[in-house]
Protein backbone atom coordinates (compact mmCIF):
# COMPACT_ATOMS: atom_id res chain seq x y z
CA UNK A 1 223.17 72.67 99.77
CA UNK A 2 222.54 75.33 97.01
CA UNK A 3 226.59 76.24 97.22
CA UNK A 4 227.78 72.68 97.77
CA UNK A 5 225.87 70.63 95.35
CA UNK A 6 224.63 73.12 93.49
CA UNK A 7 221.18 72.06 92.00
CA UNK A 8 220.12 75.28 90.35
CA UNK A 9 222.66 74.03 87.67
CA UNK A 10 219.87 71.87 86.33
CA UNK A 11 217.22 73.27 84.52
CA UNK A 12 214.67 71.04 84.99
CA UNK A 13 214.58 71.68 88.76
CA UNK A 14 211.37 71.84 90.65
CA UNK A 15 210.63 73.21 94.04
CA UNK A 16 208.82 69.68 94.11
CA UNK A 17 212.71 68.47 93.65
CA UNK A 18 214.74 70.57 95.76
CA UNK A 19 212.12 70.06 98.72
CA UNK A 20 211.82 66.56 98.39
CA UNK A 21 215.99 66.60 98.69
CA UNK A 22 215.86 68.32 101.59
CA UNK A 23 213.06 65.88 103.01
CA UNK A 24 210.37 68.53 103.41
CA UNK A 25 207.47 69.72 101.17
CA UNK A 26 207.11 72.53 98.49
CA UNK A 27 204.96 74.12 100.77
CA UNK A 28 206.71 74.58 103.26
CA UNK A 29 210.00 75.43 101.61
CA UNK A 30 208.17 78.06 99.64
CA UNK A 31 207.55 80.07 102.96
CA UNK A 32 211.25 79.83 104.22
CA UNK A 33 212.45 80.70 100.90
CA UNK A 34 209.74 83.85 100.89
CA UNK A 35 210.08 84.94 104.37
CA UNK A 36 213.62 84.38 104.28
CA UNK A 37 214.90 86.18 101.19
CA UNK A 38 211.79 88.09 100.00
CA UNK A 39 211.66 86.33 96.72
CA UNK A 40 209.75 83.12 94.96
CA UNK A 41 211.63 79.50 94.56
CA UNK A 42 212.24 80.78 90.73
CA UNK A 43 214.14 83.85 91.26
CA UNK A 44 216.00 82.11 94.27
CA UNK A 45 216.87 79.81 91.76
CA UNK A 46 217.48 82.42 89.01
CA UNK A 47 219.76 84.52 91.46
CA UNK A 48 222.04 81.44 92.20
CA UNK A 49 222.37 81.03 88.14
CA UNK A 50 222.89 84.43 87.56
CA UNK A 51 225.95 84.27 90.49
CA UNK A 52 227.32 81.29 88.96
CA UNK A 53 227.58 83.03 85.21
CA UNK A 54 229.44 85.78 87.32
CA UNK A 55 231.87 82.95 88.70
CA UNK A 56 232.86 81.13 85.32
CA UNK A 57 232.89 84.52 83.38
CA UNK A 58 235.60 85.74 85.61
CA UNK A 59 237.43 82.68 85.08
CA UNK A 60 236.78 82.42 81.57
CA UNK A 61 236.48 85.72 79.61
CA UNK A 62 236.62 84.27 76.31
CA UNK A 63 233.10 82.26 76.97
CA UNK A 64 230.21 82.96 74.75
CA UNK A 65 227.11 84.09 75.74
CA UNK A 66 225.19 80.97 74.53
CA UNK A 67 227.77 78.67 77.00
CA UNK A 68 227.65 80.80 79.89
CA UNK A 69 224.16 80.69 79.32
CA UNK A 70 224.18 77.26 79.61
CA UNK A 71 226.90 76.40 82.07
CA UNK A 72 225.30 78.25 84.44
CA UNK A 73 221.84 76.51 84.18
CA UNK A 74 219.40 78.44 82.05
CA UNK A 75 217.71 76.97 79.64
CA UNK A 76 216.71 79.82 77.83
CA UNK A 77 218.39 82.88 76.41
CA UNK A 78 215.32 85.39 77.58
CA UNK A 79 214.97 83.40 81.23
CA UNK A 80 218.92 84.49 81.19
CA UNK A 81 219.00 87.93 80.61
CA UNK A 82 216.36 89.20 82.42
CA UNK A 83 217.43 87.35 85.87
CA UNK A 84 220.93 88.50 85.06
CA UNK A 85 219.72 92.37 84.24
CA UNK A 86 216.93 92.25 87.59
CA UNK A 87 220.13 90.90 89.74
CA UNK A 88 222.89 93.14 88.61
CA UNK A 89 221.19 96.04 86.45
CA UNK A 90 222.61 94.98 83.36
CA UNK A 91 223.07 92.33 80.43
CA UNK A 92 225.08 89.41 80.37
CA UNK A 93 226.71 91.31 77.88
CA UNK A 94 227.04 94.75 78.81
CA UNK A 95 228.65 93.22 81.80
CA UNK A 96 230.88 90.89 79.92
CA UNK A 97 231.88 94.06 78.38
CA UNK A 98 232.30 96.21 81.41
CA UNK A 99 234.80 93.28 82.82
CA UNK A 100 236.10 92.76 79.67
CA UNK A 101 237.08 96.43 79.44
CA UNK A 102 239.07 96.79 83.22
C-alpha cells in the first residue's frame, strides 16, 4: 500500500488514517510497524518521504528545495531535513549537491 498508493504523500496523515485504511486499529499497527522495522509510525512515514525526495530529485535536478520539500510530503522545512539527514547522513542539499556534482 505505502508503494502503490502512496499515502505518506499527505501530510496530514494519521496512524488513526492509515490503520483505519487498512481496516485495523492504531494499536495494533503501531506494534507491526515497531517490531517490524524498529521504528515509530512517524519515521516510517518520514523514511518513505525522504525515499520519495530521492526519486523525483533524480528525475528532476533542477527542483528546489522548497518543491521537493513539498512534493514529497513534508510539510515543514525542519520535519524535512532532519528525516532526510537521520536516513541518509546528509542534507537535502548537500545531497542535491553531491548528485548534482557526478
Amino acid at each position: 500500500m505505502m508503494e502503490d498508493e502512496k499515502p505518506f504523500l499527505n501530510p496530514e496523515l494519521t496512524i488513526d488514517a492509515l490503520a483505519g485504511s487498512l481496516g485495523t486499529n492504531k494499536t495494533t499497527l503501531s506494534r507491526l510497524i515497531n517490531d517490524n522495522f524498529g521504528m515509530n509510525f512517524r519515521q516510517l512515514i518520514n523514511s518513505y518521504k525522504v525515499k520519495e525526495a530521492i526519486m523525483i530529485f533524480s528525475k528532476n535536478n533542477n527542483i528546489s528545495m522548497d518543491d521537493l520539500r513539498a512534493a514529497a510530503g513534508f510539510k515543514s522545512n525542519g520535519t524535512f531535513t532532519s528525516s532526510f539527514t537521520r536516513f541518509t547522513g546528509c542534507t537535502p542539499g548537500e545531497y542535491c549537491r553531491k548528485i548534482v556534482d557526478r
